[in-house]
Protein backbone atom coordinates (compact mmCIF):
# COMPACT_ATOMS: atom_id res chain seq x y z
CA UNK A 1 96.75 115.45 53.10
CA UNK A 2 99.65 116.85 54.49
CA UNK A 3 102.26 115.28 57.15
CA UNK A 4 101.16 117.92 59.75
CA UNK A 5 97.28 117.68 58.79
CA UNK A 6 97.10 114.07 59.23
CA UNK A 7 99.02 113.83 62.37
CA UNK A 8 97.00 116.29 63.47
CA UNK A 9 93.75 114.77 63.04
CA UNK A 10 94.67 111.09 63.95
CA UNK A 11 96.04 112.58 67.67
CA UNK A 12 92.74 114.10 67.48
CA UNK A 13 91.12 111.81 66.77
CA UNK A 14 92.48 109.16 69.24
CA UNK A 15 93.09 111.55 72.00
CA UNK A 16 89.45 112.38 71.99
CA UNK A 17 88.59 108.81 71.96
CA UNK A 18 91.22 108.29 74.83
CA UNK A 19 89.53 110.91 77.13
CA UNK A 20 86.09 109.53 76.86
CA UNK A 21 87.57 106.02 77.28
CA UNK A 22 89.90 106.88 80.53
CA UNK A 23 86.56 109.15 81.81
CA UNK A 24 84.26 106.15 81.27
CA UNK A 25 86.67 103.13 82.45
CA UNK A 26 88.12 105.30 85.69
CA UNK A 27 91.33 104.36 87.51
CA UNK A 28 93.01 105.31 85.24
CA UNK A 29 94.63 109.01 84.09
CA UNK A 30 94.45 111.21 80.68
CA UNK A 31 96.76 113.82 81.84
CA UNK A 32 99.47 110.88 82.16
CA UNK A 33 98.37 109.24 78.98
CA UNK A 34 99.14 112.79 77.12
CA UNK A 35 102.53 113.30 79.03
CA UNK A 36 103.66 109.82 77.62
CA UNK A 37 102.40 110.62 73.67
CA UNK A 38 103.93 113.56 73.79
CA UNK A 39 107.14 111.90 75.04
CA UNK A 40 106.39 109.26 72.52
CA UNK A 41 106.92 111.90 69.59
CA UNK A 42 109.42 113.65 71.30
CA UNK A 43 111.91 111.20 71.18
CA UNK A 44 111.37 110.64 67.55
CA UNK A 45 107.96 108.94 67.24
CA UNK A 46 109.24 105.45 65.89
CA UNK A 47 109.52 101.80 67.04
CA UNK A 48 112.38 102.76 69.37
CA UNK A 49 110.90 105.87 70.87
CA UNK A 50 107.87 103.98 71.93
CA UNK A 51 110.22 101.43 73.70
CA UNK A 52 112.58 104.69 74.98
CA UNK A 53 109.14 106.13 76.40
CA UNK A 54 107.70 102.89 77.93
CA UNK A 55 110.96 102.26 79.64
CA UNK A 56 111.99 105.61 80.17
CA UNK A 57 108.68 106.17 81.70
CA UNK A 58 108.33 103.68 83.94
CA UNK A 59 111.90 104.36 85.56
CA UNK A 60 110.99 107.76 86.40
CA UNK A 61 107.91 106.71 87.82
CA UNK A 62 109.76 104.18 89.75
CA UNK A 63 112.95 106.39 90.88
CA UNK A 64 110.08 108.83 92.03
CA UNK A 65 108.23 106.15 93.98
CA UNK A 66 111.22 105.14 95.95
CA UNK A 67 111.56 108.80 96.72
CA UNK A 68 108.67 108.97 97.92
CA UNK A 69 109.42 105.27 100.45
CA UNK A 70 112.21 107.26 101.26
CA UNK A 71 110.85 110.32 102.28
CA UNK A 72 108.02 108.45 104.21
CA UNK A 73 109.76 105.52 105.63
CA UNK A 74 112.86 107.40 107.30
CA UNK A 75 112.03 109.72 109.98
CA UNK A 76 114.74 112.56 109.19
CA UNK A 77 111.98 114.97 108.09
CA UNK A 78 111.49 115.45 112.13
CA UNK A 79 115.40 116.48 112.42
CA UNK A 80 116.31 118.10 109.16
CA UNK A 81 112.62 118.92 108.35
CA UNK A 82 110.36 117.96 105.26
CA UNK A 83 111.56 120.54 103.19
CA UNK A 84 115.34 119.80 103.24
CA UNK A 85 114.94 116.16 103.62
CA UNK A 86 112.61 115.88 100.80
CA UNK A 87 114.91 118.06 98.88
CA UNK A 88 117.90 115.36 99.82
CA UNK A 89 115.97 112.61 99.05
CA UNK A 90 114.81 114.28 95.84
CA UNK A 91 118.04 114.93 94.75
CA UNK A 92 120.10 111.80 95.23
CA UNK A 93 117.26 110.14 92.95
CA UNK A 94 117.55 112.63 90.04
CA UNK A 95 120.90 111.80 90.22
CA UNK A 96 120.84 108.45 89.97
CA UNK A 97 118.00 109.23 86.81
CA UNK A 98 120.94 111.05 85.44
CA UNK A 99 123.56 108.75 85.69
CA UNK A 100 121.46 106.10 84.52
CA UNK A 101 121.76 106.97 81.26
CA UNK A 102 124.84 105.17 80.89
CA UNK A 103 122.97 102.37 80.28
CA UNK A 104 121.40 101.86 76.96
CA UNK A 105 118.01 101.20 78.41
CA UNK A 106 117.92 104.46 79.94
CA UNK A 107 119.88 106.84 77.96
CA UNK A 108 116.95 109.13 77.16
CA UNK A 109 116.68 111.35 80.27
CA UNK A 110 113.54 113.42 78.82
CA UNK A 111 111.62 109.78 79.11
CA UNK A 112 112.88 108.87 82.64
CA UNK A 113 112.36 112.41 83.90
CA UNK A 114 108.22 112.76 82.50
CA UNK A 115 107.48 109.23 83.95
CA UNK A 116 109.66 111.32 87.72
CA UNK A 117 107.60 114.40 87.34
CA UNK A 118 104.26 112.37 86.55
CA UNK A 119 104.53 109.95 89.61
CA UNK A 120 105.00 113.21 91.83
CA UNK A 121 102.28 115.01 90.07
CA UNK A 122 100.11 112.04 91.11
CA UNK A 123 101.12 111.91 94.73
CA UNK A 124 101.21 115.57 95.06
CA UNK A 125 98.28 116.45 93.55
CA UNK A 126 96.39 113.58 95.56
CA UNK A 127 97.80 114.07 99.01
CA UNK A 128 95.70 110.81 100.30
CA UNK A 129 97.90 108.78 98.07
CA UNK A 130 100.92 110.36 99.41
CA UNK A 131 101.27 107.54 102.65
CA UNK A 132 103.73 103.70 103.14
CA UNK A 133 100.21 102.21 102.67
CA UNK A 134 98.79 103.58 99.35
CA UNK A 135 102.79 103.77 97.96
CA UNK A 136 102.65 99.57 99.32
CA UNK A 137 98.91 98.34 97.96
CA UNK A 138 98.64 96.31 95.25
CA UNK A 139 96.11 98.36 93.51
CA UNK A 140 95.61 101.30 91.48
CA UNK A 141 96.30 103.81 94.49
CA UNK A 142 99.56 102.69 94.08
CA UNK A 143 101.51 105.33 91.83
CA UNK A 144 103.88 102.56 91.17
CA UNK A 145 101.33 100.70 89.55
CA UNK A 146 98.71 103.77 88.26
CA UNK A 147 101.27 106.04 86.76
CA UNK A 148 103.36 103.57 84.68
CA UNK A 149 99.92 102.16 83.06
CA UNK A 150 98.52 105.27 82.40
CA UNK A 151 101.57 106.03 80.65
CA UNK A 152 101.73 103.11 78.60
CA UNK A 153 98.68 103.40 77.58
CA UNK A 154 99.36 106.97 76.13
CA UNK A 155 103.08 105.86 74.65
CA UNK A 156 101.28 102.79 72.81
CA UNK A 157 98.25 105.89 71.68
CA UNK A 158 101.23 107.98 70.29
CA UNK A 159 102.57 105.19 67.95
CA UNK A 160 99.19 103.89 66.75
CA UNK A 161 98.26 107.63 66.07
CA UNK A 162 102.35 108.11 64.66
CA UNK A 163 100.88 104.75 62.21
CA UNK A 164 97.33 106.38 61.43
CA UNK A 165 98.87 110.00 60.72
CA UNK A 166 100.97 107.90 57.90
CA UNK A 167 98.36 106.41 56.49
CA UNK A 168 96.26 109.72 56.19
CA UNK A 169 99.23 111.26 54.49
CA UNK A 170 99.19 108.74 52.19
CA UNK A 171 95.62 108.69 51.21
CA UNK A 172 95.90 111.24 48.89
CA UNK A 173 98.41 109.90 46.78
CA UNK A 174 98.92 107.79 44.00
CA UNK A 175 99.90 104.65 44.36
């Protein structure tokens, strides 16, 4: 079987699994499981891209969430309003995403900025999440605490399905 064919069939494979499994179990989300595999094989789909992603990842996720505080927690959306505030806010934290990457850890922007964009998806797209007391609960209405693990979960899907894709392609041939 070829590289592409068995890659194709363990992701598949596994992401069909995934969905019924994240559907089934709840609390958890699919759409930031995916994000996170694709990241996964984006940044090279090896032992370090899985620990790029899962670290990448959950910085994003966290620079976004104190964005969020931010934007909550101090009242200049009343003076400068929620659009240019936001935007302020917003863009000091991309910044320091950016600038991050002088540190080994996070050098690959790409992961940091899908686990950003995903933790704003999440509080955006739910608007009852979006308040100091779901961003503070120690539960999964927390994007702090829902976003990173549904992300992990997909990064660690991408390298097992990375490992099964291998061993497809190798099936076929002689030993």
């Amino acid at each position: 079987m070829s590289q592409l064919s068995a890659i194709s069939l363990s992701i598949a494979l596994l992401g069909g699994l995934a969905t019924w499994g994240f559907l089934a179990v709840g609390g958890v989300f699919i759409w930031a499981a995916f994000v996170a595999w694709g990241c996964f094989f984006h940044t090279g789909g090896d032992e370090a891209a899985l620990r790029n992603t899962l670290i990448g990842n959950a910085f994003g996720v966290l620079l976004a969430w104190g964005a969020a505080l931010v934007i909550l927690a101090v009242p200049m959306a009343g003076q400068l309003g929620l659009p240019l505030w936001a935007g302020l806010v917003v863009g000091a934290s991309v910044w320091l995403l950016c600038s991050a990457a002088r540190i080994k850890a996070f050098s690959v922007i790409p992961a940091s900025v899908y686990g950003y964009a995903s933790a704003f998806a999440f509080l955006l797209q739910t608007p009852d999440k979006l308040s100091l007391a779901k961003l503070l609960a120690p539960n999964l209405d927390n994007a702090l605490l829902v976003v990173p693990l549904s992300m992990s979960i997909g990064a660690v899907l991408g390298y097992i399905s990375a490992k099964l894709g291998g061993l497809l392609a190798g099936a076929g041939k002689p030993a």
